[in-house]
Protein backbone atom coordinates (compact mmCIF):
# COMPACT_ATOMS: atom_id res chain seq x y z
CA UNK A 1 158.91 105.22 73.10
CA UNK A 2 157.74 108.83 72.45
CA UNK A 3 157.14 107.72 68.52
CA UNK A 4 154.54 105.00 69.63
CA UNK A 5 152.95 107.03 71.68
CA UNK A 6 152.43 109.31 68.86
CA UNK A 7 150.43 106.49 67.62
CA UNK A 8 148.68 105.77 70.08
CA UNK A 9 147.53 109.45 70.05
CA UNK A 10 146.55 109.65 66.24
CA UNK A 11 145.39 105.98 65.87
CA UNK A 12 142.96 106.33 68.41
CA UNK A 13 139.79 108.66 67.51
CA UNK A 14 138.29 108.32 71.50
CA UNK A 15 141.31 110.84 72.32
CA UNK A 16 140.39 113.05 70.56
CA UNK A 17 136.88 113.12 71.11
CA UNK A 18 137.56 113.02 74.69
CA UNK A 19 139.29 116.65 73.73
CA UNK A 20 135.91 117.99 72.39
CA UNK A 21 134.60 116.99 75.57
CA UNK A 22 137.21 118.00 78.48
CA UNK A 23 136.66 121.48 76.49
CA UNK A 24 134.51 123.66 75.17
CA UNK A 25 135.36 125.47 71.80
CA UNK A 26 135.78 127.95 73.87
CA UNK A 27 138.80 127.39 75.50
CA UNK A 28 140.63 124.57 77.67
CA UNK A 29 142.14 124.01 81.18
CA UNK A 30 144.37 121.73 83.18
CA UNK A 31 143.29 118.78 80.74
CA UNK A 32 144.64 115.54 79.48
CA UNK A 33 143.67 113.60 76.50
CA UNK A 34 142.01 111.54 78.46
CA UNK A 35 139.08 110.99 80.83
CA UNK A 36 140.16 111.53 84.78
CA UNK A 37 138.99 112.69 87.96
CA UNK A 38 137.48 116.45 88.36
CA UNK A 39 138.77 118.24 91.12
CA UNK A 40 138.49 122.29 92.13
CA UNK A 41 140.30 124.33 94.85
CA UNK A 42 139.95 128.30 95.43
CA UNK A 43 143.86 129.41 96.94
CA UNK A 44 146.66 127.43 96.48
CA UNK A 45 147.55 124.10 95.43
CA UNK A 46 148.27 121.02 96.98
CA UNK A 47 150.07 118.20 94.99
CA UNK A 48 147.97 115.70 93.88
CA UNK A 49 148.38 111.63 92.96
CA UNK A 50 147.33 111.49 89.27
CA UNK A 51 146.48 108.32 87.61
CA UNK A 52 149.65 106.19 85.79
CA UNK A 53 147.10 106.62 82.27
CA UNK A 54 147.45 109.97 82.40
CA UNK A 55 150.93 109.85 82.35
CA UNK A 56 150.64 108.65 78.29
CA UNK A 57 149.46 111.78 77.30
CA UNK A 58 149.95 115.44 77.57
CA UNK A 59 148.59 117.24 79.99
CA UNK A 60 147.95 121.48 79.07
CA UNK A 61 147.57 123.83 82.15
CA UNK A 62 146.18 126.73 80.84
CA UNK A 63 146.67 129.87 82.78
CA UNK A 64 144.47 133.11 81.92
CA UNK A 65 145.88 136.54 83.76
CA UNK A 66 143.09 138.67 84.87
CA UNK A 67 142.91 141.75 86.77
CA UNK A 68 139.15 143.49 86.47
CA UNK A 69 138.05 141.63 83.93
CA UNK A 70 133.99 141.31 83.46
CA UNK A 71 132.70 137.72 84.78
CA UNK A 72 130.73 137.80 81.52
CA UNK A 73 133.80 137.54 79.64
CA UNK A 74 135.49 135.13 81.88
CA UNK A 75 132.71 132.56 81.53
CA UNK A 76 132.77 132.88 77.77
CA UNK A 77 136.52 132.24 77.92
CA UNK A 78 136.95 129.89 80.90
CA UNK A 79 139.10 126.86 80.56
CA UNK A 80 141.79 127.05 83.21
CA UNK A 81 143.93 127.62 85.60
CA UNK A 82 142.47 131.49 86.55
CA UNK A 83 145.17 133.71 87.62
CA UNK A 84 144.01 136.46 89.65
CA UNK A 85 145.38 139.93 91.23
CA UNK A 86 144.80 139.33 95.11
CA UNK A 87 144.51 143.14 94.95
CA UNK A 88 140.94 143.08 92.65
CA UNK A 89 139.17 143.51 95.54
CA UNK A 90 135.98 141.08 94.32
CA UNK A 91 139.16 138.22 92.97
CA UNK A 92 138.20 135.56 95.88
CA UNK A 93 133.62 135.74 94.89
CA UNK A 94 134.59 135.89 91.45
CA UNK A 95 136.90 132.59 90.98
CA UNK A 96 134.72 131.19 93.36
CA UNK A 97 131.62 131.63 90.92
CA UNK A 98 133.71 130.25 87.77
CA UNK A 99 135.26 127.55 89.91
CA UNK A 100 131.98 126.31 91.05
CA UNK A 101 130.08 126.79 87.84
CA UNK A 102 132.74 124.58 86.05
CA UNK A 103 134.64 122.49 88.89
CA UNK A 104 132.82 119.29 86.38
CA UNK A 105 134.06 120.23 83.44
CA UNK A 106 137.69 120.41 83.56
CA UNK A 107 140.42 117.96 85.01
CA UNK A 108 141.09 120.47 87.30
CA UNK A 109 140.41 123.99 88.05
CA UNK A 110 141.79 126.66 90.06
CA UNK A 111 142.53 130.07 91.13
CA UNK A 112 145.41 131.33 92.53
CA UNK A 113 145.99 135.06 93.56
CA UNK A 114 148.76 137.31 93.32
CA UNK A 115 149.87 138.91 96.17
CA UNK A 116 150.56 142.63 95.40
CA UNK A 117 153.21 143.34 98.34
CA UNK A 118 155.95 141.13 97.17
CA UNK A 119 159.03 143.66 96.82
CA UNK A 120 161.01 143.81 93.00
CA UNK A 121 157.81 142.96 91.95
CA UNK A 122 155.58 145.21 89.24
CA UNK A 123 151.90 144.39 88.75
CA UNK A 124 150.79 143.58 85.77
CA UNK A 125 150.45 140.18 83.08
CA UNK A 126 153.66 138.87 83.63
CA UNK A 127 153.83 138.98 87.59
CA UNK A 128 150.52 137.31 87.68
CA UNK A 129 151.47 134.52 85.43
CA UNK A 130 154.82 133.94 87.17
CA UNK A 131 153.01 133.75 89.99
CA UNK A 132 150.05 131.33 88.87
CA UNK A 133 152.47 128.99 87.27
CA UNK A 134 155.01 128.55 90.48
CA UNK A 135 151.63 127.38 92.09
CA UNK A 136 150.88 125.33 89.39
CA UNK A 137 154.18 123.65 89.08
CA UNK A 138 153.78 122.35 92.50
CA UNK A 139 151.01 120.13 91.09
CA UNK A 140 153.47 117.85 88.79
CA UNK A 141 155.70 115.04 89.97
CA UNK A 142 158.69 114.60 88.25
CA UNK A 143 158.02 112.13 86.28
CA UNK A 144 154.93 113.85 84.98
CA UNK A 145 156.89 117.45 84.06
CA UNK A 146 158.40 116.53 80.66
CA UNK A 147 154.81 116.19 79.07
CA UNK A 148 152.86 119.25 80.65
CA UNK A 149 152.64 122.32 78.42
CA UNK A 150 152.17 125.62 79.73
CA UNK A 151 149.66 127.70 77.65
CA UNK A 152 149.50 131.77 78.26
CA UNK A 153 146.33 133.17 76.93
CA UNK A 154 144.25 137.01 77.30
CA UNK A 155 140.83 136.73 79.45
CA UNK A 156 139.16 137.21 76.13
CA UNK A 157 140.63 134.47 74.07
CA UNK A 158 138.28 131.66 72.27
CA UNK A 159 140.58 128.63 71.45
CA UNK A 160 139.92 125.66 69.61
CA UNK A 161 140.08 122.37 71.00
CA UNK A 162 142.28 121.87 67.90
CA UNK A 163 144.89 124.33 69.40
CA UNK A 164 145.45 121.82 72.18
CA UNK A 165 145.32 118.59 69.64
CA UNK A 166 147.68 119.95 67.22
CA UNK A 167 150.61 120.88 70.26
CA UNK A 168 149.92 117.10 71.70
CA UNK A 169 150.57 115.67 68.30
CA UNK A 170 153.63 118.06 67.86
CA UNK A 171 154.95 117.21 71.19
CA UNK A 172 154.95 113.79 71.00
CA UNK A 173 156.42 114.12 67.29
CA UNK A 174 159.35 115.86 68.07
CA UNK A 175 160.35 114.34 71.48
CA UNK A 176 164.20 115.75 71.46
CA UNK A 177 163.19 119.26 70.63
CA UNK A 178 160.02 119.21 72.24
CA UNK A 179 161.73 120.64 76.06
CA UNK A 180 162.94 123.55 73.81
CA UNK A 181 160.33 124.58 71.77
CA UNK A 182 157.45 127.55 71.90
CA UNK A 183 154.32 127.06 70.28
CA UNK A 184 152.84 130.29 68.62
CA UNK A 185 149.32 130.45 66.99
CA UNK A 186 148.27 133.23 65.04
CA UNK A 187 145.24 135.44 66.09
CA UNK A 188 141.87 136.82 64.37
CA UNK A 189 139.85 139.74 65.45
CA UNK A 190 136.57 138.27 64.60
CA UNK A 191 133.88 138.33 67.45
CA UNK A 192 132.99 142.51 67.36
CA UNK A 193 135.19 144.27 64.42
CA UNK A 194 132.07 145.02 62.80
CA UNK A 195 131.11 147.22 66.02
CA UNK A 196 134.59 149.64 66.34
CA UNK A 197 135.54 152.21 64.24
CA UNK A 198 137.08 151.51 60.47
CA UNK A 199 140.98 152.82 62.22
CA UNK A 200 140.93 150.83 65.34
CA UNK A 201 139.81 147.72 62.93
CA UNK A 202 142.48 148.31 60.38
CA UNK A 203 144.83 148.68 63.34
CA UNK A 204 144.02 145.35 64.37
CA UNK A 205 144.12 143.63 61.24
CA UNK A 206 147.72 144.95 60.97
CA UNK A 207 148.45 143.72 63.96
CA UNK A 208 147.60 139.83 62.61
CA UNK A 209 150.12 140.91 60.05
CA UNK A 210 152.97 141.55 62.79
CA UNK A 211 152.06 138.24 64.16
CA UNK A 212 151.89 136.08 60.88
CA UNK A 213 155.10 137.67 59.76
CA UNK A 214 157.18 135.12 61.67
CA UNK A 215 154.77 132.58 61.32
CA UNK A 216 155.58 130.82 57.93
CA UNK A 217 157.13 127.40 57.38
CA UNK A 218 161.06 127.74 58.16
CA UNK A 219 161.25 130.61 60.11
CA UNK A 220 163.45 130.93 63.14
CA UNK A 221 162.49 133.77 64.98
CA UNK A 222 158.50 134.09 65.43
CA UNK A 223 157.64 135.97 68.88
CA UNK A 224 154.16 134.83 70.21
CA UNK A 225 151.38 137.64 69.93
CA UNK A 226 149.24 137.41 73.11
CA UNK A 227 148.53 133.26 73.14
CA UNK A 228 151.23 130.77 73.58
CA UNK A 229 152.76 127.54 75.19
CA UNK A 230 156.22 126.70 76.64
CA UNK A 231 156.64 122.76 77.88
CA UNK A 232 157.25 123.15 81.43
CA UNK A 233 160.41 121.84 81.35
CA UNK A 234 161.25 124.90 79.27
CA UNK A 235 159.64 127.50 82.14
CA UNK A 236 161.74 125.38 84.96
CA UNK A 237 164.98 125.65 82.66
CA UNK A 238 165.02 129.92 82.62
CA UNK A 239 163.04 130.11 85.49
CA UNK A 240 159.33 131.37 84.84
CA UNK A 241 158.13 134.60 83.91
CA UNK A 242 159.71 137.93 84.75
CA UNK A 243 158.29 139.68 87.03
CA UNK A 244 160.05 143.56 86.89
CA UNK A 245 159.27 147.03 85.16
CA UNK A 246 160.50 145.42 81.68
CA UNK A 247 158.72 142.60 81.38
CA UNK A 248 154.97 144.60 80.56
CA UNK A 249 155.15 143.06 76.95
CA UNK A 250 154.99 139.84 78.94
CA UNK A 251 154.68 137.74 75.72
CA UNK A 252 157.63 139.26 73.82
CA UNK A 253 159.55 139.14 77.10
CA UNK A 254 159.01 135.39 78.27
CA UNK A 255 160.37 134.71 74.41
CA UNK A 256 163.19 136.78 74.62
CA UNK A 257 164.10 135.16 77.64
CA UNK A 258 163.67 131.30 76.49
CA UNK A 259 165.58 132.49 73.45
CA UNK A 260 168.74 133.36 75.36
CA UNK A 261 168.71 131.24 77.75
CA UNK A 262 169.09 128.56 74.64
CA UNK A 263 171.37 130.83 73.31
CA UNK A 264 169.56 131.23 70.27
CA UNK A 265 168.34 127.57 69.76
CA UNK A 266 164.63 127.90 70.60
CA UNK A 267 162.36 126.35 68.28
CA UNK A 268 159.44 127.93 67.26
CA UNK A 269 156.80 125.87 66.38
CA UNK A 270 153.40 127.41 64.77
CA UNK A 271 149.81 126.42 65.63
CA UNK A 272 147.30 126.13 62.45
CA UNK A 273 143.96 127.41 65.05
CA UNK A 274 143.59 130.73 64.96
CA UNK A 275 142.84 132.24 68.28
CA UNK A 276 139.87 134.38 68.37
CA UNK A 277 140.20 137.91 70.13
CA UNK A 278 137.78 140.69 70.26
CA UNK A 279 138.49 144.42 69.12
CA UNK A 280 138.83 146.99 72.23
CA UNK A 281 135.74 148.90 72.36
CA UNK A 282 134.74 151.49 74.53
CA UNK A 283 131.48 151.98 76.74
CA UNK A 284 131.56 155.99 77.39
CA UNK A 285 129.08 157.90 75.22
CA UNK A 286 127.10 157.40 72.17
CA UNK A 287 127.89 157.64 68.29
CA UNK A 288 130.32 160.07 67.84
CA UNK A 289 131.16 159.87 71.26
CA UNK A 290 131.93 156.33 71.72
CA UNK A 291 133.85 156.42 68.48
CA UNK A 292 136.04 159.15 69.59
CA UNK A 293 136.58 157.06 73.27
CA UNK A 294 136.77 153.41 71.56
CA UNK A 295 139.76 155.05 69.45
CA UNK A 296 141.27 156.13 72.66
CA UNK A 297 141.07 153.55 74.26
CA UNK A 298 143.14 151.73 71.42
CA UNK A 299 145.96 154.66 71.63
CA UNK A 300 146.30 153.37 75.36
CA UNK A 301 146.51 149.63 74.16
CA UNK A 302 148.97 150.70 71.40
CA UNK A 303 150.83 152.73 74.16
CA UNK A 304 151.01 149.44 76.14
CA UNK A 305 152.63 147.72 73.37
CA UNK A 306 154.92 150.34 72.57
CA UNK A 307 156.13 150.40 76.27
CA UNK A 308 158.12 146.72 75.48
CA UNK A 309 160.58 148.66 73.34
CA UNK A 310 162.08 148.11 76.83
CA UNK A 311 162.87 144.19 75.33
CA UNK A 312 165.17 146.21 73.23
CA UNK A 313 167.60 147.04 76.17
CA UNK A 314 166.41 143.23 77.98
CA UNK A 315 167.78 141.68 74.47
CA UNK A 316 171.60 143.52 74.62
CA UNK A 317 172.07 142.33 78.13
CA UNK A 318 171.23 139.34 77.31
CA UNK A 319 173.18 138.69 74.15
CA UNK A 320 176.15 139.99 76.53
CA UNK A 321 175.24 137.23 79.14
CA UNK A 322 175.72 134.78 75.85
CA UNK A 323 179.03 135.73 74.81
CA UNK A 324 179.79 135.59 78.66
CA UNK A 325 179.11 131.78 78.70
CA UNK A 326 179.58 131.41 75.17
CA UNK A 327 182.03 128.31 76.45
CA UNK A 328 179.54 126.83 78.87
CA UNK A 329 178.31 123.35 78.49
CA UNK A 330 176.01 122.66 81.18
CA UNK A 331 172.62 124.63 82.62
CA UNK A 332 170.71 124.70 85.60
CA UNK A 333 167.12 123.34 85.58
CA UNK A 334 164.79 123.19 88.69
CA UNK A 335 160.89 123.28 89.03
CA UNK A 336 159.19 126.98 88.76
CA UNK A 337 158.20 126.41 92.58
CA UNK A 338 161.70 125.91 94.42
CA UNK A 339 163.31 129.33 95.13
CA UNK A 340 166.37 130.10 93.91
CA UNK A 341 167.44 133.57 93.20
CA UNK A 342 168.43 134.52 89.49
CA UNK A 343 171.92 135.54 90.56
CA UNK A 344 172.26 131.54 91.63
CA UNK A 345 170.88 130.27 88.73
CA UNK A 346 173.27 131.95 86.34
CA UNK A 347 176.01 130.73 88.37
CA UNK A 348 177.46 128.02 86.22
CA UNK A 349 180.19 126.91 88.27
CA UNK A 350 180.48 123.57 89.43
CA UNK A 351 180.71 124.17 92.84
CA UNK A 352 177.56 126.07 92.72
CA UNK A 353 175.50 123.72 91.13
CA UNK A 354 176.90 120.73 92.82
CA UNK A 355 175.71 122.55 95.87
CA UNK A 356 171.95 123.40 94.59
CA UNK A 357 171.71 119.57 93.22
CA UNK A 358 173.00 118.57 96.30
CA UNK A 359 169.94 119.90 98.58
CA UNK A 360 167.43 119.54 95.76
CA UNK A 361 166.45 116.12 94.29
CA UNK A 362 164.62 117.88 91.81
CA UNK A 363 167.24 119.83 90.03
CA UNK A 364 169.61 118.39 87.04
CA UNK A 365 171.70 119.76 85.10
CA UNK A 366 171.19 120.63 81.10
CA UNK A 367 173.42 120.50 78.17
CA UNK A 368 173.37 123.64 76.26
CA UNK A 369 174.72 124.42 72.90
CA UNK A 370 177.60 126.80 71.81
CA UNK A 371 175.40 130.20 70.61
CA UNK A 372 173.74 131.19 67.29
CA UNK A 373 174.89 133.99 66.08
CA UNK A 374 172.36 133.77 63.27
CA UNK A 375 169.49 133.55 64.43
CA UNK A 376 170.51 136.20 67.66
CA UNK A 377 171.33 138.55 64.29
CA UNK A 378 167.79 137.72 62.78
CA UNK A 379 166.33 138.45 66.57
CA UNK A 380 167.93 141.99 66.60
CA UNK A 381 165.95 142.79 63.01
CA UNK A 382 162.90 141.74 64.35
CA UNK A 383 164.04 144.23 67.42
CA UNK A 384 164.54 146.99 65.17
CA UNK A 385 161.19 146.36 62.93
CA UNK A 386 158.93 146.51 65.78
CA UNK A 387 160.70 149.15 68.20
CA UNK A 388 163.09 151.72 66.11
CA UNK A 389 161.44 151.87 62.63
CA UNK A 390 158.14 153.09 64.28
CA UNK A 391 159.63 155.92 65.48
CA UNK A 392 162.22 156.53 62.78
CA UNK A 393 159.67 156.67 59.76
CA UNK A 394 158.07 159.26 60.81
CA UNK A 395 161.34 161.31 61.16
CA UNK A 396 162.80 160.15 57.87
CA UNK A 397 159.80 160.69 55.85
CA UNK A 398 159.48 164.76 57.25
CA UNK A 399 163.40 165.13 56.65
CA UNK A 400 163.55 163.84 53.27
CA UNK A 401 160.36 165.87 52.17
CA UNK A 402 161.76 168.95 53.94
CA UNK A 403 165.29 168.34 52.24
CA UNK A 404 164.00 167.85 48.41
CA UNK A 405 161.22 170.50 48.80
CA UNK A 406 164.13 173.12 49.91
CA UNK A 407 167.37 171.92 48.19
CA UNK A 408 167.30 171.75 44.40
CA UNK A 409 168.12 168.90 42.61
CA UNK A 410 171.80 170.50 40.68
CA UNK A 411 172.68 171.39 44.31
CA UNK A 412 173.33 167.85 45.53
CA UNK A 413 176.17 168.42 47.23
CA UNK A 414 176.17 165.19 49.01
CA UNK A 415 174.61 162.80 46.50
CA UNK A 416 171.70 161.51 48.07
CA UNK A 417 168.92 162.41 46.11
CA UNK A 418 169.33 158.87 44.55
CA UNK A 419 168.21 157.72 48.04
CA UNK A 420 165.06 159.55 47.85
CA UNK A 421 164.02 157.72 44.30
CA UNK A 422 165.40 154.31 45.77
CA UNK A 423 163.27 154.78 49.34
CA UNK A 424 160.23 155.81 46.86
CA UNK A 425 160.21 152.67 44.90
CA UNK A 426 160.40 150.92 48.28
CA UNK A 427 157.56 152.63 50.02
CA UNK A 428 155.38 151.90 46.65
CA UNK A 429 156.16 147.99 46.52
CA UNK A 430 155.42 148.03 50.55
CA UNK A 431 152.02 149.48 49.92
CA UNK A 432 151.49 147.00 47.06
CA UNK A 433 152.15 144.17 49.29
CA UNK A 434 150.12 146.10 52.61
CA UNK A 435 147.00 145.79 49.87
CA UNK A 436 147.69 142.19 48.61
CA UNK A 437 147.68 141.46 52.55
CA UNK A 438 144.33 142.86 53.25
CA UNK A 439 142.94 140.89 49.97
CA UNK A 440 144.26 138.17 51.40
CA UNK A 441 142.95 139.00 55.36
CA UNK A 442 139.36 138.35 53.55
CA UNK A 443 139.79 134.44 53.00
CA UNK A 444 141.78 133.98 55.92
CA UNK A 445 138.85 136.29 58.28
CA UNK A 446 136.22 133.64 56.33
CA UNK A 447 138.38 130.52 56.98
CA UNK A 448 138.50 131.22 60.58
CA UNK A 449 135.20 132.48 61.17
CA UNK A 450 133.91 129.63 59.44
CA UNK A 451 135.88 127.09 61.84
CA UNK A 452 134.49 128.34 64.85
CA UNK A 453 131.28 128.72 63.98
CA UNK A 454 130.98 125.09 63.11
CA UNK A 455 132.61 124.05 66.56
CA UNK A 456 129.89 126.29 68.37
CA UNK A 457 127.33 124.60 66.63
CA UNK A 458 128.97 121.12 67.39
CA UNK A 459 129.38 122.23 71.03
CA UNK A 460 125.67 123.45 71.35
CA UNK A 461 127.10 127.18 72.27
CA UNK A 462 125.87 129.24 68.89
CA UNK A 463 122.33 130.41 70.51
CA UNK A 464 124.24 132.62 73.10
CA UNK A 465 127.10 133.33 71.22
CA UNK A 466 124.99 135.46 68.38
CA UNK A 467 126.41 138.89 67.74
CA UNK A 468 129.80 137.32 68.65
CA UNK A 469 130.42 136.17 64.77
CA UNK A 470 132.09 139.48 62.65
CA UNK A 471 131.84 138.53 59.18
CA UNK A 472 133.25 140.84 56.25
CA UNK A 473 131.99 141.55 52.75
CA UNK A 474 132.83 143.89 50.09
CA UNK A 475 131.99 147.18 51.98
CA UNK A 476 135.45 146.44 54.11
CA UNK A 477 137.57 147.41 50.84
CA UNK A 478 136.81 151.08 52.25
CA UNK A 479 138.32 149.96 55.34
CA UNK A 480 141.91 150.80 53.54
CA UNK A 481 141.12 154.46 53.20
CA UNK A 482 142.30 154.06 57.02
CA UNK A 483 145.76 152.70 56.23
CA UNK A 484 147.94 156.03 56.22
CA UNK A 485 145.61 157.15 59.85
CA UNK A 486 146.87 153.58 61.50
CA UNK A 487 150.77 153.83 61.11
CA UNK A 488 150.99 156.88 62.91
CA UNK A 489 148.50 156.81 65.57
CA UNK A 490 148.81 153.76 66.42
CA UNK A 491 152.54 152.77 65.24
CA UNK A 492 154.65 156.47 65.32
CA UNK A 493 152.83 158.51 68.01
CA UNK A 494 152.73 155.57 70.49
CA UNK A 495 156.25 154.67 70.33
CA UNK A 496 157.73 158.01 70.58
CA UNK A 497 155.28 159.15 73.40
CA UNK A 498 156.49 155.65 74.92
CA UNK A 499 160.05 156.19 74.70
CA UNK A 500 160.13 159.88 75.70
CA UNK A 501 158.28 158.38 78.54
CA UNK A 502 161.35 156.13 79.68
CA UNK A 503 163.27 159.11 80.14
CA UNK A 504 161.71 159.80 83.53
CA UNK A 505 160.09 156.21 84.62
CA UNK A 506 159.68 152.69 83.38
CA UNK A 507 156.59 152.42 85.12
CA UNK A 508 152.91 152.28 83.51
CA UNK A 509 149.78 152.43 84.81
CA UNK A 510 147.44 149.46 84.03
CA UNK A 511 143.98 150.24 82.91
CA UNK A 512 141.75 147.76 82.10
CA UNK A 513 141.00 147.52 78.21
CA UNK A 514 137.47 147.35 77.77
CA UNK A 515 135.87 144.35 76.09
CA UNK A 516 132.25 143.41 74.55
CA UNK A 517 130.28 141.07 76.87
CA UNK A 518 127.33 138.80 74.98
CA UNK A 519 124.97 138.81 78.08
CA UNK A 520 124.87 139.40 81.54
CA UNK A 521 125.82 136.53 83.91
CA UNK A 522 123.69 135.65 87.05
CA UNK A 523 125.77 135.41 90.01
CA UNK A 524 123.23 134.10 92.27
């Protein structure tokens, strides 16, 4: 059944022009592949009747965090379902301007608000989403959950209508993975990198690279960077999105936990649309000035990332909680919206999920498979890439210079100055392959430049979107003069301040990254 209406989906070229249509290049919303009702509410939800057509194709809520965030930059994102902090004290006048200006152009569209007095809870991305999908998941029948995706993106984010095509046609491809698979895209920095200073735009670029390192065909462990997608069946199955002090790297996090709670058998399936982000800038000073705070401001973004080397410590406890049920068969699943506490959930006895299925219609049980020890192995090396090696580099590098500049080579006396040559030839090749990546960032920079360009012109959007294209040329070979700056203020510095930091609290502030806005919005 789920082949033909694969089919359906490619053989028919209305679809997806209708996707073109329900939205811009800009983004998306709550949006099927084809033509239905508009409808827009500012609170909470109420479940809706949708119509049996819409039940043949997939339907992508689209939920966009936001605490602060200019309404310039939310109208040159929008697409959605807006999740707001109920804190922001202008939240309410804001969604109600995007809501209104845009009610016509999406299936649906709505804001919900996230209360900030709800105890165990931390502000912050992931406590807003968890929050905004629970509403959300009220929306969906039963019958309608299996094909709605789930998409996770920044405020900024421009995504193709191609994003949302390619997950449909993936979806409906693969319909007995398709309730246990992520989709990750990879991301581009190309709207204002010509504006920011050569090390925050080099820090950037290598932060595509962490991205697109997990992102080739075959691989098994690829964590999202910043945009995603989880089939709601998938969010019911481990519950939604986290909502402590650990779960700030929100998309490394909500991975982490659909990983586990499929004991290593998530599929990872990758996205061919780049999503376009911009650079973080800063609007304090001029020249020298603004340099100095844009490069700041990326510390504090770098700081922010560094803070998930709490996933480290989230990853052991759960890879204990998988040898625990290592001989389990069965899982709970129930929609994001009925309240269960995580203690129950992880109860696997029969008694106790008897009891829960018992008083709820709407939750079944799952079969699970016996761990991968693999592919939890291959998780723990990504672990250690992206949270110890920052750190240790920096330490390994001093010692080993320290050690051969004071200990002479016929002293020796434990043998490891063939460690030093090895580590040397090492380093060299990594360079190598650091420049090879930047050649290589130049096509791929074009490719998706290029791309969304042409949908802006399609769409009729490129007259206010000028100054929002960042091309490169030959000047941005200099750029790699910045290379040995970026690993340790952005990489080393970052993680140890971070993880000195979790000596005394878990806890960070939030502040507001600043973003470029193309023009000024009238709110009139």
């Amino acid at each position: 059944m789920r082949r033909t209406r694969l089919q359906k989906w490619l053989a028919n070229p209305t679809l997806h022009h209708n996707w073109k249509l329900s939205s811009t290049p800009l983004s998306s919303t709550d949006v099927s592949s084809s033509p239905s009702h508009s409808s827009s509410e500012i609170g909470d939800w109420n479940s809706s009747t949708e119509h049996e057509d819409d039940l043949e194709l997939v339907i992508h809520a689209i939920l966009i965090p936001n605490y602060k965030e200019d309404i310039e930059g939310l109208i040159e994102t929008l697409e959605v379902y807006l999740a707001m902090e109920q804190r922001e004290e202008t939240a309410r006048t804001k969604a109600a301007l995007l809501v209104s200006r845009y009610k016509s152009r999406f299936r649906c569209i709505a804001a919900t608000f996230h209360p900030q007095d709800i105890p165990g809870e931390s502000p912050g991305k992931s406590s807003n989403l968890s929050w905004a999908a629970r509403i959300a998941s009220k929306r969906y029948e039963p019958e309608m959950r299996r094909d709605v995706v789930l998409t996770s993106i920044d405020a900024d984010s421009h995504i193709s209508w191609r994003y949302f095509s390619e997950i449909t046609s993936m979806h409906l491809a693969y319909p007995d993975t398709a309730a246990t698979t992520l989709y990750s895209v990879p991301i581009i920095f190309d709207r204002n990198a010509h504006l920011v200073p050569g090390v925050v735009r080099v820090a950037d670029v290598v932060w595509c690279a962490a991205g697109l390192s997990g992102q080739y065909r075959g691989s098994t462990i690829c964590p999202p960077t910043s945009v995603y997608s989880v089939p709601l069946e998938l969010a019911d199955r481990v519950g939604g999105w986290d909502t402590g002090r650990e779960a700030i790297g929100e998309d490394l996090h909500m991975y982490l936990k659909c990983f586990f709670a499929l004991n290593g058998h998530l599929i990872t399936r990758t996205v061919t649309s780049p999503v376009s982000q911009t650079n973080i800038t800063s609007s304090k000073g001029d020249g020298l000035v603004n340099q100095l705070h844009g490069m700041n401001a990326r510390y504090r973004q770098a700081l922010r990332h560094m803070w998930g080397s709490l996933d480290t410590g989230y990853a052991l406890k759960q890879a204990v909680q998988v040898w625990r049920r290592r001989r389990q068969t069965h899982q709970l699943r129930q929609p994001l919206h009925i309240k269960t506490s995580p203690k129950t959930r992880k109860d696997t006895s029969s008694n106790c999920q008897m009891n829960i299925l018992g008083t709820e219609d709407l939750s079944m049980r799952v079969k699970v498979r016996p761990p991968n020890w693999l592919n939890i192995f291959l998780l723990f090396h990504r672990l250690f890439e992206a949270h110890f090696m920052p750190a240790h580099i920096p330490i390994l590098v001093v010692a080993s210079s320290l050690y051969r500049a004071l200990v002479p080579e016929d002293q020796d006396t434990f043998s490891i100055a063939w460690t030093f040559v090895a580590t040397d030839i090492l380093r060299t090749v990594g360079l190598v392959t650091l420049l090879v990546y930047f050649y290589s960032y130049q096509e791929y920079h074009h490719l998706a430049l290029e791309a969304r360009q042409n949908e802006m012109v399609a769409a009729g959007l490129e007259e206010g979107m000028k100054g929002n294209f960042s091309t490169r040329s030959w000047k941005n070979v200099f750029d790699c003069v910045w290379i040995p700056f970026v690993a340790p203020l952005y990489g080393s510095i970052p993680a140890i301040h971070a993880q000195l930091c979790h000596f005394w609290t878990l806890d960070l502030t939030y502040i507001v990254s600043s973003k470029p806005v193309r023009r000024k919005c009238n709110t009139a």
